[in-house]
C-alpha atoms as a PDB file:
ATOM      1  CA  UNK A   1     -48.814 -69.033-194.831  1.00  0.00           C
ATOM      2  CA  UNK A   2     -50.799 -69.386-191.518  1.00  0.00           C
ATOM      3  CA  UNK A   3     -49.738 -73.074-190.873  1.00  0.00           C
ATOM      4  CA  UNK A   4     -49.770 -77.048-193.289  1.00  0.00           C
ATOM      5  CA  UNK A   5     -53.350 -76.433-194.240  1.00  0.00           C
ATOM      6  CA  UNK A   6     -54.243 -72.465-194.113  1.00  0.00           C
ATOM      7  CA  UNK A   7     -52.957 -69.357-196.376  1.00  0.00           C
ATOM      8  CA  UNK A   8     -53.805 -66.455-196.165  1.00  0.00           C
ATOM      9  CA  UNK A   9     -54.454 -62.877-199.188  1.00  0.00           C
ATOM     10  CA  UNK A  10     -55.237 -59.903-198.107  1.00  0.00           C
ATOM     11  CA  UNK A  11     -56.451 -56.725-200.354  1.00  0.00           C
ATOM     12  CA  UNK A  12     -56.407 -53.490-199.221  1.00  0.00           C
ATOM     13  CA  UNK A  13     -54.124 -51.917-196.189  1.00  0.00           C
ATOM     14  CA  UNK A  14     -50.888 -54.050-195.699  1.00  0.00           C
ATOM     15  CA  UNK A  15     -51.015 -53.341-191.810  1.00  0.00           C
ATOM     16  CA  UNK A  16     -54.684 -54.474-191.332  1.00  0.00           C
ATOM     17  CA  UNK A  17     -53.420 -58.152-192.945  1.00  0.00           C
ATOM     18  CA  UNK A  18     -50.626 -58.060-191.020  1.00  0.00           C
ATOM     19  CA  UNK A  19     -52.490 -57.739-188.377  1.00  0.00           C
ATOM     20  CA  UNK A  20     -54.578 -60.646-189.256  1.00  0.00           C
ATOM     21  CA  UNK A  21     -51.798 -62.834-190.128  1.00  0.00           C
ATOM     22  CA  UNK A  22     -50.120 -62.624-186.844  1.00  0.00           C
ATOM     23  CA  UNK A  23     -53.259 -63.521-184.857  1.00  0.00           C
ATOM     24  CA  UNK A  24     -53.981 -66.786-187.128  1.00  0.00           C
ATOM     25  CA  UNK A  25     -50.521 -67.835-186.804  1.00  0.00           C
ATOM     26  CA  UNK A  26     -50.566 -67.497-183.056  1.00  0.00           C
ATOM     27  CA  UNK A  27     -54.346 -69.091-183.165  1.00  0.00           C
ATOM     28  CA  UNK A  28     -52.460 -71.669-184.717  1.00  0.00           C
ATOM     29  CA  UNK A  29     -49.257 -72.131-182.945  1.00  0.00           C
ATOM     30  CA  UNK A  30     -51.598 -72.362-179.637  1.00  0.00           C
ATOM     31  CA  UNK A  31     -54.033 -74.964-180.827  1.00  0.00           C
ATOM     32  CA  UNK A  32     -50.546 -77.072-181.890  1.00  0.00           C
ATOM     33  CA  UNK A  33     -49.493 -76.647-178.939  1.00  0.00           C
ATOM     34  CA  UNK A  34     -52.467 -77.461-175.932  1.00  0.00           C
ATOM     35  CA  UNK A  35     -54.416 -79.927-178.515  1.00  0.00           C
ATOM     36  CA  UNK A  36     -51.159 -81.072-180.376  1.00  0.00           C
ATOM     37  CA  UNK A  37     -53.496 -80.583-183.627  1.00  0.00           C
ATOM     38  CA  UNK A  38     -53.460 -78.529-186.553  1.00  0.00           C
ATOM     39  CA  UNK A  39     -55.867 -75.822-186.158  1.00  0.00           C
ATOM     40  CA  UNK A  40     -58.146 -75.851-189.345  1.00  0.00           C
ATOM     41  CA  UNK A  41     -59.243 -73.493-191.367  1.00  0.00           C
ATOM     42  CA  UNK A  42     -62.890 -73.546-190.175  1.00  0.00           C
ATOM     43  CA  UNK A  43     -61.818 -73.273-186.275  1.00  0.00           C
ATOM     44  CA  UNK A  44     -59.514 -70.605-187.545  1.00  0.00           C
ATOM     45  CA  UNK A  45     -62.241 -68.440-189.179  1.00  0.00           C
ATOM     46  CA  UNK A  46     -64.489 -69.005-186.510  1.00  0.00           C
ATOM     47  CA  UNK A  47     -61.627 -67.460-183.536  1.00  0.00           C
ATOM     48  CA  UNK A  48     -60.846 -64.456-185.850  1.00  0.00           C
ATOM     49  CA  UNK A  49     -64.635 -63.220-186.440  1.00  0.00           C
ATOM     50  CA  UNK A  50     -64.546 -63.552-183.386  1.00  0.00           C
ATOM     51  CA  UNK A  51     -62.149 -61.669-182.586  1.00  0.00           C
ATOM     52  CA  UNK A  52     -63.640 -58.714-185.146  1.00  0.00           C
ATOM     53  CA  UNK A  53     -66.983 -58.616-183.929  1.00  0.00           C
ATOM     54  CA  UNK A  54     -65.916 -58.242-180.486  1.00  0.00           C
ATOM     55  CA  UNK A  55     -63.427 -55.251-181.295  1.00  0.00           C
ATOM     56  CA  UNK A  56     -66.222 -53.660-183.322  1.00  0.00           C
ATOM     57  CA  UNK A  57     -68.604 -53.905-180.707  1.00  0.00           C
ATOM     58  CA  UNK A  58     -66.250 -52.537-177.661  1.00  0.00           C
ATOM     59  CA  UNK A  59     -65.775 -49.165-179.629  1.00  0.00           C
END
């Protein structure tokens, strides 16, 4: 569980949704934090495509 409103399943390698897990929770710990808000589940897809597409596109 990411945060109230967002789960998370993964399929596949355990590491890689590890990986993904930690990032939405701290997504979500940061927009509680600065905007006092829970971060929904739209905002929080949006930040980690983000976050792929950039990392894909560096290599």
């Amino acid at each position: 569980m990411v945060n109230s409103k967002v789960g998370v399943a993964v399929s596949g390698l355990s590491t890689d949704g590890t990986r993904l897990v930690k990032f939405l929770r701290e997504e979500s710990s940061r927009a509680e934090f600065v905007y006092d808000l829970i971060a929904s589940p739209s905002k929080l897809a949006s930040r980690i495509a983000k976050s792929l597409q950039v990392s894909n596109i560096v290599r």
